[in-house]
C-alpha atoms as a PDB file:
ATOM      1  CA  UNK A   1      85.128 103.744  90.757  1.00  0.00           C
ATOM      2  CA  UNK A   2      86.869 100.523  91.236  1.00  0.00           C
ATOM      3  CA  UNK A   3      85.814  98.022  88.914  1.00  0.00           C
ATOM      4  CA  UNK A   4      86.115  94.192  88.309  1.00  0.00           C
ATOM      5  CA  UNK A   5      89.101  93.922  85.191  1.00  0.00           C
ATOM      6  CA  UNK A   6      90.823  97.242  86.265  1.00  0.00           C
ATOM      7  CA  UNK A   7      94.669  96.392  86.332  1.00  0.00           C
ATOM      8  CA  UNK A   8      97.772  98.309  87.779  1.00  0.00           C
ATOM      9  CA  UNK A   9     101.306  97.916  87.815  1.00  0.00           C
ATOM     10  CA  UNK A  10     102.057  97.188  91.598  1.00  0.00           C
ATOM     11  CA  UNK A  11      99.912  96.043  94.945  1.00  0.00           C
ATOM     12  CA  UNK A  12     100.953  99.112  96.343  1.00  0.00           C
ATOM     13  CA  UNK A  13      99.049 101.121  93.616  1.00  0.00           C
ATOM     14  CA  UNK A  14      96.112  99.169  94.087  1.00  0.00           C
ATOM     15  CA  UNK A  15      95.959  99.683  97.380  1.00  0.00           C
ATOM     16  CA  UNK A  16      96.528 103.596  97.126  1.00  0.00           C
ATOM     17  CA  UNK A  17      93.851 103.692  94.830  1.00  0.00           C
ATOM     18  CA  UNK A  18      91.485 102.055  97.146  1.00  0.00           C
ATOM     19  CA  UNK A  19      92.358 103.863  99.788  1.00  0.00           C
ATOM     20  CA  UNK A  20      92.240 107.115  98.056  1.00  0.00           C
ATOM     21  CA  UNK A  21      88.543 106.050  96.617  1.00  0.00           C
ATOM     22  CA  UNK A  22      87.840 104.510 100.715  1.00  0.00           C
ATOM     23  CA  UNK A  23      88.971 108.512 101.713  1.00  0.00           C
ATOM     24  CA  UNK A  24      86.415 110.236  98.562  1.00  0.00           C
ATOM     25  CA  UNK A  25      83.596 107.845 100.122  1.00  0.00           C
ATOM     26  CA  UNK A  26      83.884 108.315 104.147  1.00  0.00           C
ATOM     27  CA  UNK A  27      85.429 104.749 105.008  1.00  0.00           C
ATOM     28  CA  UNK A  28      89.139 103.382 106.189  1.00  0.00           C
ATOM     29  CA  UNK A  29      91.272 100.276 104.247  1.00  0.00           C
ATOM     30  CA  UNK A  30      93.041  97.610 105.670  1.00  0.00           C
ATOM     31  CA  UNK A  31      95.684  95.235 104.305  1.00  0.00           C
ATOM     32  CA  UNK A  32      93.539  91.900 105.068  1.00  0.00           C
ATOM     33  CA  UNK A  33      94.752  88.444 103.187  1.00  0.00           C
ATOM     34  CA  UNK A  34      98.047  87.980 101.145  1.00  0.00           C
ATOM     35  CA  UNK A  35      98.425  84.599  99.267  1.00  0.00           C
ATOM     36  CA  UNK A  36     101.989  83.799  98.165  1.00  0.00           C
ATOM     37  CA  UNK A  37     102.778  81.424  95.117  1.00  0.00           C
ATOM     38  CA  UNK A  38     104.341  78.112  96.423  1.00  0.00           C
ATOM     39  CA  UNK A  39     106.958  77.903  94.332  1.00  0.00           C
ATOM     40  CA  UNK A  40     108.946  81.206  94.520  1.00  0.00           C
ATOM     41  CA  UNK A  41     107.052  82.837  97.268  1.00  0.00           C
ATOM     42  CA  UNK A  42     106.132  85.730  95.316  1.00  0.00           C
ATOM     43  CA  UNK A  43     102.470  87.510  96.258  1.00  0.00           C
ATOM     44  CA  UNK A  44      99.880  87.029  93.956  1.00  0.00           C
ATOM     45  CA  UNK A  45      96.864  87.596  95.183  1.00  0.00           C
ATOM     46  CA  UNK A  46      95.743  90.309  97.931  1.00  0.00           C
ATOM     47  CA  UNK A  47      92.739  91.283  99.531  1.00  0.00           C
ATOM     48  CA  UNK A  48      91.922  94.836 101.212  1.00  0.00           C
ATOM     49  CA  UNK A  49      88.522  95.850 103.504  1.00  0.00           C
ATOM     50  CA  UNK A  50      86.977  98.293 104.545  1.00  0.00           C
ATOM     51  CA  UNK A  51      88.238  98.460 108.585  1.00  0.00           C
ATOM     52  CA  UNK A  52      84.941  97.940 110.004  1.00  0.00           C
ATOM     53  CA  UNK A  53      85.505  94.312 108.028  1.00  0.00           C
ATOM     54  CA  UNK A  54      85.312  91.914 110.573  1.00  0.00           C
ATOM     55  CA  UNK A  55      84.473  91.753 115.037  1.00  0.00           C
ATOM     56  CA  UNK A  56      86.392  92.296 117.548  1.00  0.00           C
ATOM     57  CA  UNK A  57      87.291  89.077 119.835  1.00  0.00           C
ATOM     58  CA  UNK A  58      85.964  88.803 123.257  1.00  0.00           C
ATOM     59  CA  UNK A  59      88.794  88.339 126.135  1.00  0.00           C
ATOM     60  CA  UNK A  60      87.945  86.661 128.609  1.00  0.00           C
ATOM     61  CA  UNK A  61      88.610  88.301 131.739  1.00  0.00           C
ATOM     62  CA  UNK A  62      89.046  87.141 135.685  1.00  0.00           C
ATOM     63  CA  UNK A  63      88.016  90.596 136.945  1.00  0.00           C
ATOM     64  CA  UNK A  64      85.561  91.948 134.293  1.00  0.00           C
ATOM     65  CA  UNK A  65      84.612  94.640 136.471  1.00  0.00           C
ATOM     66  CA  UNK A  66      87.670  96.712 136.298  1.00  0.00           C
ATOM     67  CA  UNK A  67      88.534  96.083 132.375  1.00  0.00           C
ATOM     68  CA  UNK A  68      88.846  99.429 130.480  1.00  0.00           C
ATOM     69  CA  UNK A  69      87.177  98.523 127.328  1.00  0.00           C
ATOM     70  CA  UNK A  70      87.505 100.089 123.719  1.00  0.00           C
ATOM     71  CA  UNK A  71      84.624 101.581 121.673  1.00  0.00           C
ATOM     72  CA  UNK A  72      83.544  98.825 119.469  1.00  0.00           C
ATOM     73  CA  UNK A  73      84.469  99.977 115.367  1.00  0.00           C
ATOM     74  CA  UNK A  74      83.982  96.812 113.333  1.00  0.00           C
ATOM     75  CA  UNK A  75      80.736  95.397 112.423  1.00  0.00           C
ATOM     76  CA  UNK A  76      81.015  92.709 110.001  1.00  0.00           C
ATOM     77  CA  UNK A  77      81.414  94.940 107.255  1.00  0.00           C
ATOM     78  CA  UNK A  78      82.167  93.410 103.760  1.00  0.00           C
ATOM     79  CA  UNK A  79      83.354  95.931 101.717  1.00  0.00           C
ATOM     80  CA  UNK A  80      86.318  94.742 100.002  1.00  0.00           C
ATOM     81  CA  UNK A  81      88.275  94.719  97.041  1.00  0.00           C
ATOM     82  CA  UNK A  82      90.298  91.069  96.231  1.00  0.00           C
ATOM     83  CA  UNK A  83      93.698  91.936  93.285  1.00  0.00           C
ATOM     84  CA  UNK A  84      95.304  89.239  91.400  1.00  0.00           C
ATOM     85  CA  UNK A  85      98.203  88.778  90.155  1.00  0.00           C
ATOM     86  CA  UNK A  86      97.784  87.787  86.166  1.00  0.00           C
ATOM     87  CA  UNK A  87     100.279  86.292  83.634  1.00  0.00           C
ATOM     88  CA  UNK A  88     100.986  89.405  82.065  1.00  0.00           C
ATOM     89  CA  UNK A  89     102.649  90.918  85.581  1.00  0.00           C
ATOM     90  CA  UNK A  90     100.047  93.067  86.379  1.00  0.00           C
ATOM     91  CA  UNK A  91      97.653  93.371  88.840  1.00  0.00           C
ATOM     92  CA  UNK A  92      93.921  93.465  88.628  1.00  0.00           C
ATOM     93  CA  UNK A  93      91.036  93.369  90.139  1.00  0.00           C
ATOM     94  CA  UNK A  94      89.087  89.938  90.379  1.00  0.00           C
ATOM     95  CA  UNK A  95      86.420  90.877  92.964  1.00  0.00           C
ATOM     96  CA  UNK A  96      84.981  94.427  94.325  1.00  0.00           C
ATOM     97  CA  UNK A  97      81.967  94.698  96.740  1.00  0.00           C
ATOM     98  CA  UNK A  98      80.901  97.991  97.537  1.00  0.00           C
ATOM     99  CA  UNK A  99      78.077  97.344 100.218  1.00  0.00           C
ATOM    100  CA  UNK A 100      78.927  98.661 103.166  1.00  0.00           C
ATOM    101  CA  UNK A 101      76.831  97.718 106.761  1.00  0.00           C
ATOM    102  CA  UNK A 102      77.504 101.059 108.387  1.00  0.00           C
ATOM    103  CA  UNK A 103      77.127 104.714 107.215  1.00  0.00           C
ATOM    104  CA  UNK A 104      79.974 106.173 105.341  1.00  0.00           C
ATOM    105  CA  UNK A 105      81.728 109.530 106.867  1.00  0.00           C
ATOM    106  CA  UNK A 106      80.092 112.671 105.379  1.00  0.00           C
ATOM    107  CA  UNK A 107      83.281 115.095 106.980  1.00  0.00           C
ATOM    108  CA  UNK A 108      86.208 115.198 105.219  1.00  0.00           C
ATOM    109  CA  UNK A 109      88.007 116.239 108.234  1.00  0.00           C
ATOM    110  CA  UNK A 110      86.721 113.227 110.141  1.00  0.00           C
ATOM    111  CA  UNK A 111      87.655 110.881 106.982  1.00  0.00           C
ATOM    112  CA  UNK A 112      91.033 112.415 107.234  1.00  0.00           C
ATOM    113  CA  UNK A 113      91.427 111.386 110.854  1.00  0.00           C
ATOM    114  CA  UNK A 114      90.775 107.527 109.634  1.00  0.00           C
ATOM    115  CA  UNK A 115      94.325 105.256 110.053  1.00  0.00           C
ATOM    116  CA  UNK A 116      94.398 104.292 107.138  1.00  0.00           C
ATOM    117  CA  UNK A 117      94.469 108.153 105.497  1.00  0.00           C
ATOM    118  CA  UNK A 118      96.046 110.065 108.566  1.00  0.00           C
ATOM    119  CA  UNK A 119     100.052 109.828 107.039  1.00  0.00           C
ATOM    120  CA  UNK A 120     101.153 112.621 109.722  1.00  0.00           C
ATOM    121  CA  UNK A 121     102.373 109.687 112.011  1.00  0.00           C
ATOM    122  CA  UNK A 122     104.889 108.887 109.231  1.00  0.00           C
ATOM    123  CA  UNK A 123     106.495 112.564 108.871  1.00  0.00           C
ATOM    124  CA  UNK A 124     110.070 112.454 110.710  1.00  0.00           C
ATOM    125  CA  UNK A 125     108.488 115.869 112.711  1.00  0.00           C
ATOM    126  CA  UNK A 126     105.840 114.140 114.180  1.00  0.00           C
ATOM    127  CA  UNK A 127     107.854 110.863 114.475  1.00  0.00           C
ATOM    128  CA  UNK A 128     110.147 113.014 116.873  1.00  0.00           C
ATOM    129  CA  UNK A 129     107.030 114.908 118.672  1.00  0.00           C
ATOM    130  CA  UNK A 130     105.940 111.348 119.278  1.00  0.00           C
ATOM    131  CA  UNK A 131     109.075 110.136 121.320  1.00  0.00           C
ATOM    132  CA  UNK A 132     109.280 113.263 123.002  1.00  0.00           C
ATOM    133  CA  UNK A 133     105.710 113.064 124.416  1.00  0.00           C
ATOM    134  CA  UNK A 134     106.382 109.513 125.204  1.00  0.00           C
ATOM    135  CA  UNK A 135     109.415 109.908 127.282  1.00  0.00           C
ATOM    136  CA  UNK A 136     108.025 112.819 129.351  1.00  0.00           C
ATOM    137  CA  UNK A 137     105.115 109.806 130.117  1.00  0.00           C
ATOM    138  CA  UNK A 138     102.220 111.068 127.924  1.00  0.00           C
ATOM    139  CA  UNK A 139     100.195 107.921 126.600  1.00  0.00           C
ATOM    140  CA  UNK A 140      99.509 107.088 123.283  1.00  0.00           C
ATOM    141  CA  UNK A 141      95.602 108.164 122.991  1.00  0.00           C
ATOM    142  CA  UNK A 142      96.840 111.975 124.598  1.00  0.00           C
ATOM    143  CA  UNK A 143      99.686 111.826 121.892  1.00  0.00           C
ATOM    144  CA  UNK A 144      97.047 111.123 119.072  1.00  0.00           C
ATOM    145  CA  UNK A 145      94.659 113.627 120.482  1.00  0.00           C
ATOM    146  CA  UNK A 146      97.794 116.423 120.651  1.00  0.00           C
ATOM    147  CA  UNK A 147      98.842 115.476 117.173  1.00  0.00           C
ATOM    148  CA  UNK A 148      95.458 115.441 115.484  1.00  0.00           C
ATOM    149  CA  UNK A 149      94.317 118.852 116.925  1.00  0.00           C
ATOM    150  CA  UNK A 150      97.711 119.849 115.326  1.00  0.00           C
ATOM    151  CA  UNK A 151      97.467 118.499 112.183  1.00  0.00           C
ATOM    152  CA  UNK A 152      98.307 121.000 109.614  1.00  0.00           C
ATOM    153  CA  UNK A 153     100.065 123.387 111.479  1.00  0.00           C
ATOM    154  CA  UNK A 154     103.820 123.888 112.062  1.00  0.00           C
ATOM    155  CA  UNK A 155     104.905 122.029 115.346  1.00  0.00           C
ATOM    156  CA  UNK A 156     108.723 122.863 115.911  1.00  0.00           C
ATOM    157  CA  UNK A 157     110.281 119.594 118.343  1.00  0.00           C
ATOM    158  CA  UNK A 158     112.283 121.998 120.146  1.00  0.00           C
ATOM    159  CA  UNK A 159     109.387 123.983 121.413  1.00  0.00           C
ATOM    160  CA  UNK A 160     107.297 121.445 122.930  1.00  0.00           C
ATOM    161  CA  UNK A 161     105.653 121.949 126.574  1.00  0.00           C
ATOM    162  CA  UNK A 162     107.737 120.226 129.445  1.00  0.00           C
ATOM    163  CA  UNK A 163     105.031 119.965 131.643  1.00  0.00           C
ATOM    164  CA  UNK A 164     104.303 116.374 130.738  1.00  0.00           C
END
């Protein structure tokens, strides 16, 4: 459990740790604020929510009647956990809030499917399935949908359906 005083040696592990404790207890992270140091530049102090942090903007629209929208996912949400740089060159953290305004995933397969702990998208295989669906003119939410109904299987490239 992420506490208030807990250090590590990079950002990067601090933010694998929340996310790894975000994945334990049903909710997504997101990279929210970075503050840099004026005088060299160099990050010291970041800020990660949860990824219902936050609402979505409203576009404004001349035709509102044919605008396909997205399913609303953030709610205002303030989960968060705020890592400082100190003097010793480690990072801790200042401020963790834990109160989230939405229930938490129960499924570990759907917390799995959340962006900020599905890593398939990364793998060079899928990275290759990816621009194959694409240039046979299969969109991006059909590509997710093919890739997470795969997940954890062996896809070979080669093999892949040209029917698309």
């Amino acid at each position: 459990m992420p506490h208030e005083g807990m250090s590590f040696h990079s950002h990067e592990e601090s933010y694998n740790f929340y996310n790894s404790f975000g994945l334990t207890h049903g909710f997504a992270v997101r990279k929210y604020y970075t503050y840099k140091s004026r005088k060299d530049e160099v990050i010291v102090r970041r800020t990660f929510v949860c990824n219902r942090e936050g609402f979505k903007k409203k576009q404004e629209a001349d035709n509102e009647d044919n605008i396909k929208r997205r399913r609303e996912t953030k709610c205002g949400c303030k989960a968060s956990m705020e890592i400082i740089l100190n003097k010793l060159g480690t990072w801790e953290i200042k401020k963790f809030n834990d109160i989230h305004s939405h229930d938490l995933l129960k499924s570990p397969n759907k917390r799995r499917k959340l962006r900020s702990h599905n890593k398939s998208y990364k793998d060079a295989t899928c990275k290759k399935l990816i621009d194959k669906f694409s240039s046979y003119g299969v969109g991006p939410a059909k590509i997710s949908r093919i890739i997470n109904s795969a997940s954890g299987s062996a896809i070979d490239v080669s093999d892949t359906p040209t029917m698309f």
